[in-house]
C-alpha atoms as a PDB file:
ATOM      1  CA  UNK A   1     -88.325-167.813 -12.684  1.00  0.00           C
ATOM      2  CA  UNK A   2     -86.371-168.698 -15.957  1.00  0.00           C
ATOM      3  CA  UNK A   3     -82.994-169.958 -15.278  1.00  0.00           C
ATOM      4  CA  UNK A   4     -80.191-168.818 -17.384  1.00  0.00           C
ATOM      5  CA  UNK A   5     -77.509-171.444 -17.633  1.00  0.00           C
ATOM      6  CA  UNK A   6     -74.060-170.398 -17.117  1.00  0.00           C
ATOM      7  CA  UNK A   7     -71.402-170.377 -19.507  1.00  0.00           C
ATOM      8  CA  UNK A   8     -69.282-173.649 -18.815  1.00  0.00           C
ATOM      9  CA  UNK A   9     -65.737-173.295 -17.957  1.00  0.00           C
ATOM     10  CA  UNK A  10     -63.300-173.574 -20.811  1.00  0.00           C
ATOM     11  CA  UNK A  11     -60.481-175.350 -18.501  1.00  0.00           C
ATOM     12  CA  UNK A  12     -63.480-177.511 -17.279  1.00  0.00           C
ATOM     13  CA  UNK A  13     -64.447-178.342 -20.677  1.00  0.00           C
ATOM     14  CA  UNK A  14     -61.018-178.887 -21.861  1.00  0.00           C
ATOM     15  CA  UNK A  15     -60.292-181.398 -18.725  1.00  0.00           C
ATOM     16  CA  UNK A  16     -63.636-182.947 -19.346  1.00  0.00           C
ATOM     17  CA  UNK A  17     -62.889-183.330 -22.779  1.00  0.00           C
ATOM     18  CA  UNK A  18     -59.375-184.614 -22.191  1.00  0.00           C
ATOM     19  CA  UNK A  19     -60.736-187.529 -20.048  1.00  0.00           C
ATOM     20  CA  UNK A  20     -63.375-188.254 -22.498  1.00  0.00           C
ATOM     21  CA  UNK A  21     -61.442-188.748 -25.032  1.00  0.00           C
ATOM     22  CA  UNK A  22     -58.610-190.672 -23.260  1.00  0.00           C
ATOM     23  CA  UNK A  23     -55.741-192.274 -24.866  1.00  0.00           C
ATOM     24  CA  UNK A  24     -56.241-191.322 -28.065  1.00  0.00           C
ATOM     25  CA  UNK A  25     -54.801-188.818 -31.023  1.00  0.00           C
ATOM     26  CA  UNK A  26     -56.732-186.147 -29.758  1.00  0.00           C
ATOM     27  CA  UNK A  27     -56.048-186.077 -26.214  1.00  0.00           C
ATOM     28  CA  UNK A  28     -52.499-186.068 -26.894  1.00  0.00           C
ATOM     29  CA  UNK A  29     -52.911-182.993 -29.409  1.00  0.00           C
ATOM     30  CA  UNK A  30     -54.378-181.248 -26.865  1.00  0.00           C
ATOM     31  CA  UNK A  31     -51.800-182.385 -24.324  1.00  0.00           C
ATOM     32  CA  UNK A  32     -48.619-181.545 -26.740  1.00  0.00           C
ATOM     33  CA  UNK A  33     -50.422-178.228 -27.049  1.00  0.00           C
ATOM     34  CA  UNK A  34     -50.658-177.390 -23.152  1.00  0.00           C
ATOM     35  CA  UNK A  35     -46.766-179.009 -23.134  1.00  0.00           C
ATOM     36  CA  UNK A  36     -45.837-176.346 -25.371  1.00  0.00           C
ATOM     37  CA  UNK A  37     -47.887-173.327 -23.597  1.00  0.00           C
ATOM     38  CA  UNK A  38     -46.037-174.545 -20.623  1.00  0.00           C
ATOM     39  CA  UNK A  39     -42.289-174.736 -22.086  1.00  0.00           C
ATOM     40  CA  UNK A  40     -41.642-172.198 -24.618  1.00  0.00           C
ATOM     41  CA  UNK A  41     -38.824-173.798 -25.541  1.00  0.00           C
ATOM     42  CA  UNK A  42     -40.903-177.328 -26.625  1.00  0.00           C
ATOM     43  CA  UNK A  43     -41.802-177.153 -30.571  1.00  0.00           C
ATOM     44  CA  UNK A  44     -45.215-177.788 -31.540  1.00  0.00           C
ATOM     45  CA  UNK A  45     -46.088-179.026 -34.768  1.00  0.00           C
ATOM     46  CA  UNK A  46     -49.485-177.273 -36.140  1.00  0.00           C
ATOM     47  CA  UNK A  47     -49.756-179.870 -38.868  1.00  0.00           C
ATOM     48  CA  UNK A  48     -49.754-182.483 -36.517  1.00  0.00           C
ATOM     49  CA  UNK A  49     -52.002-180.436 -34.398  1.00  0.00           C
ATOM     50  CA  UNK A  50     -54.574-180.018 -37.324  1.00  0.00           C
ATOM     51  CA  UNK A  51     -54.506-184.190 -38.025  1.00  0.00           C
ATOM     52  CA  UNK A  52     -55.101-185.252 -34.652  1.00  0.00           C
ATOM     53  CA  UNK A  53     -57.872-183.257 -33.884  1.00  0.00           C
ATOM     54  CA  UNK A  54     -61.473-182.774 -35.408  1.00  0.00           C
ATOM     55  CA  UNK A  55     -63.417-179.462 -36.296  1.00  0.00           C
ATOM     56  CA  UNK A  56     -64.606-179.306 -32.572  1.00  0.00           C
ATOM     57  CA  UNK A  57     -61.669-180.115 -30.584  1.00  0.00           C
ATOM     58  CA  UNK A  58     -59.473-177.660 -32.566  1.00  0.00           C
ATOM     59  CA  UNK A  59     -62.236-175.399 -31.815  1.00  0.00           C
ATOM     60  CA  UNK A  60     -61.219-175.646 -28.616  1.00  0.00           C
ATOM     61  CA  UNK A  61     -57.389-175.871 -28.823  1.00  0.00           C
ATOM     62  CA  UNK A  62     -57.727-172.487 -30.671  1.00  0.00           C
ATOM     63  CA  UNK A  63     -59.856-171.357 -27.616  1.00  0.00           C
ATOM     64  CA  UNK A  64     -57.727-172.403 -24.962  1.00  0.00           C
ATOM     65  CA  UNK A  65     -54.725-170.815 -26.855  1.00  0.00           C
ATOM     66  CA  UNK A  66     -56.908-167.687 -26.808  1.00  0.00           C
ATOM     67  CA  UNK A  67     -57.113-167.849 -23.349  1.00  0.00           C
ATOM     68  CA  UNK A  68     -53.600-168.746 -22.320  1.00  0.00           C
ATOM     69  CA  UNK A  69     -52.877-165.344 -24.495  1.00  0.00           C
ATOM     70  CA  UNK A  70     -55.318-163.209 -22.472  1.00  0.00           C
ATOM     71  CA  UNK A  71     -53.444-164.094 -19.227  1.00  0.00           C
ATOM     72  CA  UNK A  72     -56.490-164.527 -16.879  1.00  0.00           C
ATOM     73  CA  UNK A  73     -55.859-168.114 -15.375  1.00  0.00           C
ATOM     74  CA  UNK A  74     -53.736-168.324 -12.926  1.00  0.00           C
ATOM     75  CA  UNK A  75     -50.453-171.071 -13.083  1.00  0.00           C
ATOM     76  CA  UNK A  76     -52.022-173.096 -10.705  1.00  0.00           C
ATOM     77  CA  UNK A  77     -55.078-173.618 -13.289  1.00  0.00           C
ATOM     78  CA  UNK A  78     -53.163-174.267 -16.280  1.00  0.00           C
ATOM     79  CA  UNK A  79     -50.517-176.639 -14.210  1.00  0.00           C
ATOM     80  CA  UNK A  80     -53.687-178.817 -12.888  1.00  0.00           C
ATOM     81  CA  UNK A  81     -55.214-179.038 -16.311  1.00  0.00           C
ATOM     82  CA  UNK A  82     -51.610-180.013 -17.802  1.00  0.00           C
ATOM     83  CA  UNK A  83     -51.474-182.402 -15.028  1.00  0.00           C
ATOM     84  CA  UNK A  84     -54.599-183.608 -16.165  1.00  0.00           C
ATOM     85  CA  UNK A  85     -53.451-183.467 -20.081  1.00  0.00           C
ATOM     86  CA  UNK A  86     -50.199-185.566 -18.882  1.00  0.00           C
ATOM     87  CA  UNK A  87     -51.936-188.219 -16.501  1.00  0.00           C
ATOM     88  CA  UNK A  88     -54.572-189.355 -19.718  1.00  0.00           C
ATOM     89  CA  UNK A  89     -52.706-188.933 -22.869  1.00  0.00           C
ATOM     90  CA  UNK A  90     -49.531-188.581 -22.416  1.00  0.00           C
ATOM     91  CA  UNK A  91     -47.896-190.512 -19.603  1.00  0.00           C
ATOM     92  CA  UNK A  92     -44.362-190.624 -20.395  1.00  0.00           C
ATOM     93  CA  UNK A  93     -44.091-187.083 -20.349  1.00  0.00           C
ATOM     94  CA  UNK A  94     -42.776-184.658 -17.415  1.00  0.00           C
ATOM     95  CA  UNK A  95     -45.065-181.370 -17.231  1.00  0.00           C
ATOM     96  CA  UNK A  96     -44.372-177.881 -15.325  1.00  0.00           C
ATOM     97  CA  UNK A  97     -45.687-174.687 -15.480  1.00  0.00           C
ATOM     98  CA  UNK A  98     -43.460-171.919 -15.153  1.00  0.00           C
ATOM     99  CA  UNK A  99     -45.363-168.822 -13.299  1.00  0.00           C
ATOM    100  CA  UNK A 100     -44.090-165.128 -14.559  1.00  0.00           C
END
């Protein structure tokens, strides 16, 4: 029986990737841009977006932006991966998801 490998989980990968990477310029892109999927009111700089991260990772920044537009995680997803996003790169920072 051939085993067909499932898909891995884009908030998974993101969090995995997030830890990975820890304190660094890319972690905290990817934080400030869950930050500002969070708060629309918070201003996100693409330019600094594009600088911190490389082809990959804005791969999947561009992905997770994707799937913040297609509505299909739930807030208490997105709030655990911020969490997550907040804890490793950017500690000074207060996060909160706002559910609709």
């Amino acid at each position: 029986m051939t085993m067909i490998a499932k898909p891995r989980d884009l908030l998974d990968e993101a969090e995995a990737t997030i830890r990975f990477l820890g304190f660094c310029g890319g972690s905290q892109a990817l934080g400030e841009l869950l930050m500002a999927l969070a708060d629309p009111g918070r201003c996100l700089r693409l330019d600094r977006l594009q600088g911190m991260l490389d082809t990959e990772n804005t791969r999947l920044a561009v992905r997770l932006f994707d799937e913040y537009l297609s509505r299909r995680r739930s807030c208490d997803e997105w709030l655990a991966l911020g969490e997550t996003a907040r804890r490793v790169a950017l500690p000074e920072e207060k996060f909160s998801w706002e559910c609709d």
